[in-house]
Protein backbone atom coordinates (compact mmCIF):
# COMPACT_ATOMS: atom_id res chain seq x y z
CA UNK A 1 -23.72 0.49 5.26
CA UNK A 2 -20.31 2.66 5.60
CA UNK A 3 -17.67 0.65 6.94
CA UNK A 4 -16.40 1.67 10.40
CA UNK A 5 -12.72 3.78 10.54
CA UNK A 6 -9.86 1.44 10.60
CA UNK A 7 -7.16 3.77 11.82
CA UNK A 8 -5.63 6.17 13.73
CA UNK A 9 -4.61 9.60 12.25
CA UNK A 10 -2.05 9.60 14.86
CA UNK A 11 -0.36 6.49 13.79
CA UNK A 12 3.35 7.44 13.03
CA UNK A 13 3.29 4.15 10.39
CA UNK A 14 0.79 6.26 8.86
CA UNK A 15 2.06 9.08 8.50
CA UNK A 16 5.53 8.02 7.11
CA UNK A 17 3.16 6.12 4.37
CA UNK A 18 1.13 8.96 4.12
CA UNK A 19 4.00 11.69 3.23
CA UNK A 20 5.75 9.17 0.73
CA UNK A 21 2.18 8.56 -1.32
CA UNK A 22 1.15 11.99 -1.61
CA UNK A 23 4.98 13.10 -2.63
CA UNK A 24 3.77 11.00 -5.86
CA UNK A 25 2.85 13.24 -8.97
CA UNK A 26 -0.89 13.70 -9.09
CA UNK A 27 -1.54 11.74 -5.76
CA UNK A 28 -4.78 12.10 -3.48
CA UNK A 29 -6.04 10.58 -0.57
CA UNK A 30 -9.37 9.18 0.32
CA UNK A 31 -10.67 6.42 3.04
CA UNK A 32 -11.77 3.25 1.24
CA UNK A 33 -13.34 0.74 3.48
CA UNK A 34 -12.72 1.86 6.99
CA UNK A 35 -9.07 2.24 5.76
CA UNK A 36 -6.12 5.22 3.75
CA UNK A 37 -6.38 4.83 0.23
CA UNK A 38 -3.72 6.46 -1.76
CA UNK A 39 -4.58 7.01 -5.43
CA UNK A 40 -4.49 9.31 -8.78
CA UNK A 41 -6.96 7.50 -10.82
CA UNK A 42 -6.75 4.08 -9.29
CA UNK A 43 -5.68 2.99 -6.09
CA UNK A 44 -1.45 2.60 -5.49
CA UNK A 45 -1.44 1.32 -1.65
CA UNK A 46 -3.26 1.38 1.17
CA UNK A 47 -2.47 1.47 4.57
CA UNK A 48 -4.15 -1.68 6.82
CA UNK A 49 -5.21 -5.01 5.75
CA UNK A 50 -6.52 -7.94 6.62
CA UNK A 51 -6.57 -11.70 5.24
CA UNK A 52 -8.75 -14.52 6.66
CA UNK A 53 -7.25 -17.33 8.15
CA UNK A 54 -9.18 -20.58 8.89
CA UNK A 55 -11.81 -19.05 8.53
CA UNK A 56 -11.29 -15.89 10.92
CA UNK A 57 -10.31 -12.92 10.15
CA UNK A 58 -6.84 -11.61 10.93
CA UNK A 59 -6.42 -7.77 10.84
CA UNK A 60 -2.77 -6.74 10.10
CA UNK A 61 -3.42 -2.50 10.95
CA UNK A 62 0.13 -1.61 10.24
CA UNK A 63 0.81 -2.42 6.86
CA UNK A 64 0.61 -1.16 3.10
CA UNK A 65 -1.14 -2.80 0.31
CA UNK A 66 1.21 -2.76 -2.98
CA UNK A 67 0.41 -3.51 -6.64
CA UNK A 68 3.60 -4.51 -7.86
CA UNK A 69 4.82 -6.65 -10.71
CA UNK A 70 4.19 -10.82 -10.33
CA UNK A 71 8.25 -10.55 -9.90
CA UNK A 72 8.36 -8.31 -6.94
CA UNK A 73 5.47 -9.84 -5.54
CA UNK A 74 6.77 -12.96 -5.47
CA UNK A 75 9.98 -11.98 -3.90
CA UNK A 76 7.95 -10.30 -1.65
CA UNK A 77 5.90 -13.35 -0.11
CA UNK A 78 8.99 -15.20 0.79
CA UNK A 79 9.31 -12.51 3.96
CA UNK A 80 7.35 -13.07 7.13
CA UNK A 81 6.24 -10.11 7.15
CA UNK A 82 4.18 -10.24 4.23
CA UNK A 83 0.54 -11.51 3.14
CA UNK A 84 -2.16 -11.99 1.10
CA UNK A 85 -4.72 -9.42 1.05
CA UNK A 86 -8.30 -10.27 1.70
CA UNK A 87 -10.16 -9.40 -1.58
CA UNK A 88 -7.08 -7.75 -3.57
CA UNK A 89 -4.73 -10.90 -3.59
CA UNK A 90 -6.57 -12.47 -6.40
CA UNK A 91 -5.59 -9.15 -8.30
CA UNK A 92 -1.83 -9.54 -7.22
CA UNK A 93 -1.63 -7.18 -4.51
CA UNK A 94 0.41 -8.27 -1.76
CA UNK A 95 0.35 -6.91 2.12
CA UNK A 96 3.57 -6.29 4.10
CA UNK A 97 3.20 -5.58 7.79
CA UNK A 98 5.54 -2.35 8.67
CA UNK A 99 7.60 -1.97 11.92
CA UNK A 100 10.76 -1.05 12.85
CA UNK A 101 12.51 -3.58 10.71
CA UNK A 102 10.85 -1.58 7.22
CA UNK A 103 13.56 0.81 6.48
CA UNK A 104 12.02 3.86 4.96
CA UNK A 105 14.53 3.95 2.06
CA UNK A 106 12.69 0.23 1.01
CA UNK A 107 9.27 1.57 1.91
CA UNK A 108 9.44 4.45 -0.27
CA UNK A 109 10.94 2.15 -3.33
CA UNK A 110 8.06 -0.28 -2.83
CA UNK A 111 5.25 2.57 -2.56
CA UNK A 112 6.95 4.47 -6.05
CA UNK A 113 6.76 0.74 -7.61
CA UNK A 114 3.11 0.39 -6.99
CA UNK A 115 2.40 3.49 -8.36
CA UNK A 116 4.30 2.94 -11.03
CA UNK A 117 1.82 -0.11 -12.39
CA UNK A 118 -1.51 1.88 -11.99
CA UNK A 119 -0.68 5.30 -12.23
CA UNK A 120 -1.15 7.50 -15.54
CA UNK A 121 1.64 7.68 -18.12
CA UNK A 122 2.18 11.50 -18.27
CA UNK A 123 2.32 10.89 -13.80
CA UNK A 124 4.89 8.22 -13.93
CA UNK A 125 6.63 10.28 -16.67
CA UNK A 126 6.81 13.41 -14.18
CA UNK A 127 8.88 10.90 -11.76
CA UNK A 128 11.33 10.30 -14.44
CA UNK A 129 12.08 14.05 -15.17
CA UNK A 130 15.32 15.47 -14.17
CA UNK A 131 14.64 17.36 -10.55
């Protein structure tokens, strides 16, 4: 059974997520469970989440799935405004839900980060070549 669409093309969250991921060397974009998934040949974020909480599920539509290092991640979880992933926490992804207070500066660090653990060597090389 396909799982149903998650999101809203319109979403301006989105799209900010959306330009930053696919400015990434080598990056594509494909719908992975209802939800964006931004990869090359694994998965770097995606954008919407959820986590279940006592039981019920809590759906957190605004935010970006990172795999960063256990460091960052852990820094990470002290905010608020971040969570455990449903399914992808036990592999040491971490959600943060975006809003106004996600400077796009930070956002953009955090998304190059992530891709910077899964991506190819010869990708994350192009990111270190002079411009």
């Amino acid at each position: 059974m396909a799982h149903p669409r998650m999101f809203d093309d319109d979403d301006p969250l989105l799209e900010r997520v959306r330009s930053i991921a696919l400015a990434l060397p080598g990056a594509q974009e494909k719908v992975s469970h209802g939800r964006p998934a931004f990869f090359t040949g694994r998965i770097h974020c995606y954008y919407g989440g959820s986590r279940k909480v006592d039981g019920q599920w809590e759906q957190h539509p605004q935010a970006v799935l990172l795999h960063l290092p256990p460091s960052e991640t852990a820094a990470l979880r002290e905010q608020p405004r971040a969570f455990v992933p449903a399914y992808l926490g036990a592999s040491g992804w971490i959600g943060l839900d975006l809003g106004s207070e996600t400077e796009p500066a930070e956002l953009a660090e955090l998304i190059e980060e992530s891709y910077r653990t899964v991506a190819p060597r010869h990708l994350v090389a192009q990111l270190d070549e002079p411009a």
